[in-house]
C-alpha atoms as a PDB file:
ATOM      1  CA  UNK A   1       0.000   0.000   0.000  1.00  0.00           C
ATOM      2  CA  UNK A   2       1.064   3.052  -1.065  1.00  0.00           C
ATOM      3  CA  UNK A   3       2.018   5.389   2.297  1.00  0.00           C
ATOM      4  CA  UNK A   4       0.812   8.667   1.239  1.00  0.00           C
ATOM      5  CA  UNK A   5      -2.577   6.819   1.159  1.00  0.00           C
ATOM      6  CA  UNK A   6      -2.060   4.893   4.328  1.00  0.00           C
ATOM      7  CA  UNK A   7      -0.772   8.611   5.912  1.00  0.00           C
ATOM      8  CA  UNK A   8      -4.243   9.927   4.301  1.00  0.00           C
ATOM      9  CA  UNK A   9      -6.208   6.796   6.056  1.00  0.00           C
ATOM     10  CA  UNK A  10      -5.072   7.460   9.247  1.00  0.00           C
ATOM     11  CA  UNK A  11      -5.682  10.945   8.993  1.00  0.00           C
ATOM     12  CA  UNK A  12      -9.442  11.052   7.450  1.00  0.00           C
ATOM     13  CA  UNK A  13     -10.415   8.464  10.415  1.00  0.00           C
ATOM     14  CA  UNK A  14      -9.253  10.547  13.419  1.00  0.00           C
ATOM     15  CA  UNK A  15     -10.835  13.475  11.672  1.00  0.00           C
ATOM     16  CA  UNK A  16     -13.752  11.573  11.572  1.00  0.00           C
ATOM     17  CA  UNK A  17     -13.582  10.612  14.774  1.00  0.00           C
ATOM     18  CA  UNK A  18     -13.505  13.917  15.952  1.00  0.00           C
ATOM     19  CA  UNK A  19     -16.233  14.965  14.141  1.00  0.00           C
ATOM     20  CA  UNK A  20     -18.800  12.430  15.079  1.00  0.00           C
ATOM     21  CA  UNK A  21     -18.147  13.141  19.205  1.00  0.00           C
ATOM     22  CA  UNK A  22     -18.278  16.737  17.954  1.00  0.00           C
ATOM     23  CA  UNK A  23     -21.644  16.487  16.892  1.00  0.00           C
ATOM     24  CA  UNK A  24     -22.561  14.014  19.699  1.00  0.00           C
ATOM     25  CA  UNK A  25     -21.699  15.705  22.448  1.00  0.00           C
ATOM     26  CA  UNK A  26     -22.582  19.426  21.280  1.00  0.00           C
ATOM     27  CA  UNK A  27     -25.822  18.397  20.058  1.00  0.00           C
ATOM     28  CA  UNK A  28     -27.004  16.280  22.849  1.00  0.00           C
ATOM     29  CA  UNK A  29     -25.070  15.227  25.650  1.00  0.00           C
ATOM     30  CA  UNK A  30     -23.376  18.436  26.753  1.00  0.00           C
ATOM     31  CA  UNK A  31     -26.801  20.614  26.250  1.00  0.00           C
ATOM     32  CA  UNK A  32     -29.008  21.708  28.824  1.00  0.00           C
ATOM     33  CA  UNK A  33     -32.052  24.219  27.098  1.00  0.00           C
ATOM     34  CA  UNK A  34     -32.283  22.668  23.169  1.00  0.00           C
ATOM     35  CA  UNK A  35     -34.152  25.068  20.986  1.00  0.00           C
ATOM     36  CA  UNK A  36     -37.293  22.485  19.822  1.00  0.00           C
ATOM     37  CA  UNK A  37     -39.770  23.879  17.375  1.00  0.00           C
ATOM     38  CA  UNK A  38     -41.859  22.185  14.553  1.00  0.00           C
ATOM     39  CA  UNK A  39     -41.650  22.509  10.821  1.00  0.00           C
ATOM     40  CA  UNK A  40     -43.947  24.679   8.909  1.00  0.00           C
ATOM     41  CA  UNK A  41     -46.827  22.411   7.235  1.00  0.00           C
ATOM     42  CA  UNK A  42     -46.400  22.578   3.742  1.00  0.00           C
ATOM     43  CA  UNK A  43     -42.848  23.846   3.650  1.00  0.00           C
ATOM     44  CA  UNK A  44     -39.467  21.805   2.690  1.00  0.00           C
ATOM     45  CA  UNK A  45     -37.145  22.468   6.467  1.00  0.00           C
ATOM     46  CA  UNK A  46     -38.930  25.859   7.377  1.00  0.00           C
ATOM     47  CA  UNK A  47     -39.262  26.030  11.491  1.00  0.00           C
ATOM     48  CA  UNK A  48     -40.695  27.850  14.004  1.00  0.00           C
ATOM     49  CA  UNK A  49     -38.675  27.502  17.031  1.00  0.00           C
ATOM     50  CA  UNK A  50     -41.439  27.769  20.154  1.00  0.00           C
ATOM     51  CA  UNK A  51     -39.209  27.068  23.382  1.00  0.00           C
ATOM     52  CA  UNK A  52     -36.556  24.715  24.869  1.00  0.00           C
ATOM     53  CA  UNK A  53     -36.200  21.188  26.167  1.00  0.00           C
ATOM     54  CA  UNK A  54     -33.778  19.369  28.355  1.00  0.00           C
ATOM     55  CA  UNK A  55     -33.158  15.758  26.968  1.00  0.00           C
ATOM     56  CA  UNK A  56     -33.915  13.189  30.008  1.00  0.00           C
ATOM     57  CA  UNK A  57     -30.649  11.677  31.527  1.00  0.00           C
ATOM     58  CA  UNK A  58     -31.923   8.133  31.074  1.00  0.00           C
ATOM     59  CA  UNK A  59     -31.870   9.344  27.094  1.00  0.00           C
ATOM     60  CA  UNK A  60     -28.722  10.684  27.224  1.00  0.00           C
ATOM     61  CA  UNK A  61     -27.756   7.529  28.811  1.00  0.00           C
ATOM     62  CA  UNK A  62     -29.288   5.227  26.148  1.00  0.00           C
ATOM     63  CA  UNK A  63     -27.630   6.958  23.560  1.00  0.00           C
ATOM     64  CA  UNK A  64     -24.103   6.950  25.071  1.00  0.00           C
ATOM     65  CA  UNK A  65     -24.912   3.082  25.757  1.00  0.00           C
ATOM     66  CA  UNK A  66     -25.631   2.493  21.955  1.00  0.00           C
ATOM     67  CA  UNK A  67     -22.879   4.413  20.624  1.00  0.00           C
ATOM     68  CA  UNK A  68     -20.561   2.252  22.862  1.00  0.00           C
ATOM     69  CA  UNK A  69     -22.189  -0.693  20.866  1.00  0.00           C
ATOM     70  CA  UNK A  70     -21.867   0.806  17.080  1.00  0.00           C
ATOM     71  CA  UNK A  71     -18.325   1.683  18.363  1.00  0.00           C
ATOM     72  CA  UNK A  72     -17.946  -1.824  19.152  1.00  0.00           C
ATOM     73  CA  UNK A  73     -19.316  -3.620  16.223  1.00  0.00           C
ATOM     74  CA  UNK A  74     -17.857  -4.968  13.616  1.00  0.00           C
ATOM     75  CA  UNK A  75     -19.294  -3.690  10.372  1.00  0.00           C
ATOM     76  CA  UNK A  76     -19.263  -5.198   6.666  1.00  0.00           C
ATOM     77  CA  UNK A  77     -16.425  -2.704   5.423  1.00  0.00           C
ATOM     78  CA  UNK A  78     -18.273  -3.225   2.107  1.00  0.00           C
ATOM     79  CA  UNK A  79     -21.561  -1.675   2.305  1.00  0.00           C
ATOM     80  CA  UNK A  80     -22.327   1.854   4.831  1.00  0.00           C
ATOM     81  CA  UNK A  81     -24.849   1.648   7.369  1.00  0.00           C
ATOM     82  CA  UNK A  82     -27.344   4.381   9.253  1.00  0.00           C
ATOM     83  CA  UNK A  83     -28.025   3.009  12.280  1.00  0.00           C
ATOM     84  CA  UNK A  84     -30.902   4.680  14.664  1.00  0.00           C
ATOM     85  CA  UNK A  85     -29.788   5.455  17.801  1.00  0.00           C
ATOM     86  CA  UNK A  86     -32.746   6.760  19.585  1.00  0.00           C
ATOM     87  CA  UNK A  87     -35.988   8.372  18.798  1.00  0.00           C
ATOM     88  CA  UNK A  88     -37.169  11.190  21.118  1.00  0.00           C
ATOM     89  CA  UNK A  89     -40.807  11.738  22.661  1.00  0.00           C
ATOM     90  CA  UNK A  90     -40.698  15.410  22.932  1.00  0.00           C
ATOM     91  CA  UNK A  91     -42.988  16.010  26.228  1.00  0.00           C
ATOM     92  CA  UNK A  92     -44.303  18.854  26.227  1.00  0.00           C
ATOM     93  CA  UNK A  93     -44.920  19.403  29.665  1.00  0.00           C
ATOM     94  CA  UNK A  94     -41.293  19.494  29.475  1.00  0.00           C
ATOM     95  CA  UNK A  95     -41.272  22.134  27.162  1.00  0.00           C
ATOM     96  CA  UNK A  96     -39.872  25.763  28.377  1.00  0.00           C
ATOM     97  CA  UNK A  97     -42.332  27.637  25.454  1.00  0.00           C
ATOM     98  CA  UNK A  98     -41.470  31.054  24.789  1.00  0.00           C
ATOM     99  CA  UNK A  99     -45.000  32.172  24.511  1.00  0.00           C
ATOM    100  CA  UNK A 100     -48.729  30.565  25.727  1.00  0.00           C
ATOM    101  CA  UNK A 101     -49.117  31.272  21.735  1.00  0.00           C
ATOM    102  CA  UNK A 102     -46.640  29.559  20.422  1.00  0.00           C
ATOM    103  CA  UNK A 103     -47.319  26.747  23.015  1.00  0.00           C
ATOM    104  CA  UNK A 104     -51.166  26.677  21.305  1.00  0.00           C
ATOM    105  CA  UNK A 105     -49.641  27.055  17.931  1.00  0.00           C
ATOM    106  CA  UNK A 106     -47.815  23.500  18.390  1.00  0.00           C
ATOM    107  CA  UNK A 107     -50.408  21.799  19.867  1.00  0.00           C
ATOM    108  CA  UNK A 108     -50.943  18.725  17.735  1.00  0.00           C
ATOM    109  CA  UNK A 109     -47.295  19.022  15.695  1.00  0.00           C
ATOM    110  CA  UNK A 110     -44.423  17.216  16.227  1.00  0.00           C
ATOM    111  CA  UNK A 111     -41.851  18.690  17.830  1.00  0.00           C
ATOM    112  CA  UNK A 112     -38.190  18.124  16.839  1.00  0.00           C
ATOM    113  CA  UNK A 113     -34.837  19.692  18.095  1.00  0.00           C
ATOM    114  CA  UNK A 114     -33.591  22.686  16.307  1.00  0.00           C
ATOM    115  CA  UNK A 115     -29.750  23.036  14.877  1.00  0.00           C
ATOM    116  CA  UNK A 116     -29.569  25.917  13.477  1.00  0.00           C
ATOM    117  CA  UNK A 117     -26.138  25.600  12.999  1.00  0.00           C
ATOM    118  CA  UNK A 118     -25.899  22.596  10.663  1.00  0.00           C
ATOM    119  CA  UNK A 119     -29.581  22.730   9.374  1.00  0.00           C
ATOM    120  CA  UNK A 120     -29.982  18.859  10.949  1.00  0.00           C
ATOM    121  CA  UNK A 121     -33.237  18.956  12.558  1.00  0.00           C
ATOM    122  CA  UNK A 122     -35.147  16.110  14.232  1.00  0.00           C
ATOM    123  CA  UNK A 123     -36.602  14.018  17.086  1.00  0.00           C
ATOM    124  CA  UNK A 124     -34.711  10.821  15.293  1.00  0.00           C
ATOM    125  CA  UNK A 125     -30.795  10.330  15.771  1.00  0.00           C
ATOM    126  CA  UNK A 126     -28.767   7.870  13.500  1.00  0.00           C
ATOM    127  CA  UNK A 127     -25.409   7.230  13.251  1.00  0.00           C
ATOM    128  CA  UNK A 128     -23.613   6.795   9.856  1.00  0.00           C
ATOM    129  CA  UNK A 129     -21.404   4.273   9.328  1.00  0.00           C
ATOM    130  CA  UNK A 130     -18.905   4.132   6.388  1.00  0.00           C
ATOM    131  CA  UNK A 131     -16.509   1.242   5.774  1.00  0.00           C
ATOM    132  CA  UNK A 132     -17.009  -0.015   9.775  1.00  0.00           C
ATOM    133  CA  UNK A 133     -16.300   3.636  11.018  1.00  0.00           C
ATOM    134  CA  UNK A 134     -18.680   6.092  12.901  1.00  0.00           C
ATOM    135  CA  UNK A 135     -18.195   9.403  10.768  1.00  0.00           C
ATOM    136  CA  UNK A 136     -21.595  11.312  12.146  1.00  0.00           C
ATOM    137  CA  UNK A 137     -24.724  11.543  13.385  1.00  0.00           C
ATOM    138  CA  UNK A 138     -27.588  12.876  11.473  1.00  0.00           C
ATOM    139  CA  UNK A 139     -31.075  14.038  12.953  1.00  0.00           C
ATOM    140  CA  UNK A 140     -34.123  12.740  11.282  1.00  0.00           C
ATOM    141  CA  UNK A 141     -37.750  13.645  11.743  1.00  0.00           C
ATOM    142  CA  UNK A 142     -40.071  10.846  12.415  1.00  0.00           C
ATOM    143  CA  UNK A 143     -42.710  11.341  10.461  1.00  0.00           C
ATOM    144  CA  UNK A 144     -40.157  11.288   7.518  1.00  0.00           C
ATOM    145  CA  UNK A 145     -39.284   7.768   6.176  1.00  0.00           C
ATOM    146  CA  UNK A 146     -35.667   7.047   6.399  1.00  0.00           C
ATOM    147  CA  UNK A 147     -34.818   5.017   2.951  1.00  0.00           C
ATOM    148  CA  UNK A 148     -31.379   3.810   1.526  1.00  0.00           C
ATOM    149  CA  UNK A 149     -31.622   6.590  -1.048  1.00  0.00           C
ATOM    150  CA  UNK A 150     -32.315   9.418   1.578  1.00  0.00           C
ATOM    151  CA  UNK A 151     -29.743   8.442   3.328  1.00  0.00           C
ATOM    152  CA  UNK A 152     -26.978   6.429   0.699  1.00  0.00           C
ATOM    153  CA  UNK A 153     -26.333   4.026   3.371  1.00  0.00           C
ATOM    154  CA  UNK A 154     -28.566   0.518   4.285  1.00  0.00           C
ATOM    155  CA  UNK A 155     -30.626   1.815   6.858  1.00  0.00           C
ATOM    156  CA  UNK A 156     -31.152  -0.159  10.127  1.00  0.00           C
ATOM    157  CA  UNK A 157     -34.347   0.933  12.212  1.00  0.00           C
ATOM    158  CA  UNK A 158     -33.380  -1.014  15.567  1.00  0.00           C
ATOM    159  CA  UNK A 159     -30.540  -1.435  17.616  1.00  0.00           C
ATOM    160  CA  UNK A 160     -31.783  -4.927  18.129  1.00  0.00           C
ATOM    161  CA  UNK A 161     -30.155  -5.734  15.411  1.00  0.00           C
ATOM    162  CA  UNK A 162     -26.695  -4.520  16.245  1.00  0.00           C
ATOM    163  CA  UNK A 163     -27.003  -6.002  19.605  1.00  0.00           C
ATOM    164  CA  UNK A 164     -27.845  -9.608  18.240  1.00  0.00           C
ATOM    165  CA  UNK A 165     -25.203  -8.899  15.436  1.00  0.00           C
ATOM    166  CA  UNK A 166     -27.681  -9.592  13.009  1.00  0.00           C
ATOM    167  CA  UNK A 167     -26.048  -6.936   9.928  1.00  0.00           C
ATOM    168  CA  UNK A 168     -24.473  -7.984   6.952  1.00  0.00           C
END
């Protein structure tokens, strides 16, 4: 093998490393107050941000818990994977709403967390996983269907299946 490429390698997977507990930690383990809103019927990733929410420990927990298992697993190096990592129930008795109208105006909507710094909105988390490394995490909504083509990766809906190493 060439070393330049091997150099390269080495390089684009710490990177990646970095990235991925980057984007972990800043957009849901190290957060207190996440800005949660719902999108705009009708409109393609247009929000209205109505208040805050605190993620649950025993989420943050489940998530760190199944990232230790993706970490762990030994993926096809062949094919890239988007595994969900947890799906969040948004209560919104736990919501800190900016207004009593904007808590009216989202009754009935799902609400999703709010990035507005990398556009990646959701109440869905999956990991991506290219050639048996964890390079990121992407949000997803739920009421959006999560297909190979969305995501260029073979999507796996349950950890289950990591857990009782059941990909190929």
């Amino acid at each position: 093998m060439d070393l330049r490429k091997e150099i390269r390698r080495i390089l684009e997977e710490a990177m990646s490393d970095q990235h991925y507990e980057d984007r972990l930690f800043t957009r849901v383990l190290n957060r207190i107050d996440l800005p949660v809103g719902y999108e705009i019927p009708g409109s393609m990733g247009q929000y209205v941000v109505v208040g805050t929410y605190t993620i649950p420990q025993e989420i943050k927990n489940q998530v760190i818990e199944n990232v230790d298992l993706i970490k762990k697993y030994q993926f096809p190096k062949n094919k890239d994977f988007g595994v969900k990592i947890t799906e969040f129930r948004i209560d919104r008795n736990a919501v800190n709403f900016d207004s009593e109208q904007l808590k009216t105006d989202s009754l009935n909507k799902t609400l999703v967390i709010i990035d507005n710094d990398t556009n990646s909105n959701g109440n869905v988390i999956y990991a991506i996983i290219r050639e048996n490394t964890l390079k990121t995490f992407y949000f997803a909504k739920s009421y959006v269907k999560q297909t190979p083509e969305k995501l260029r990766v073979a999507v796996v809906t349950s950890m289950d299946a990591v857990k009782n190493k059941k990909i190929y």
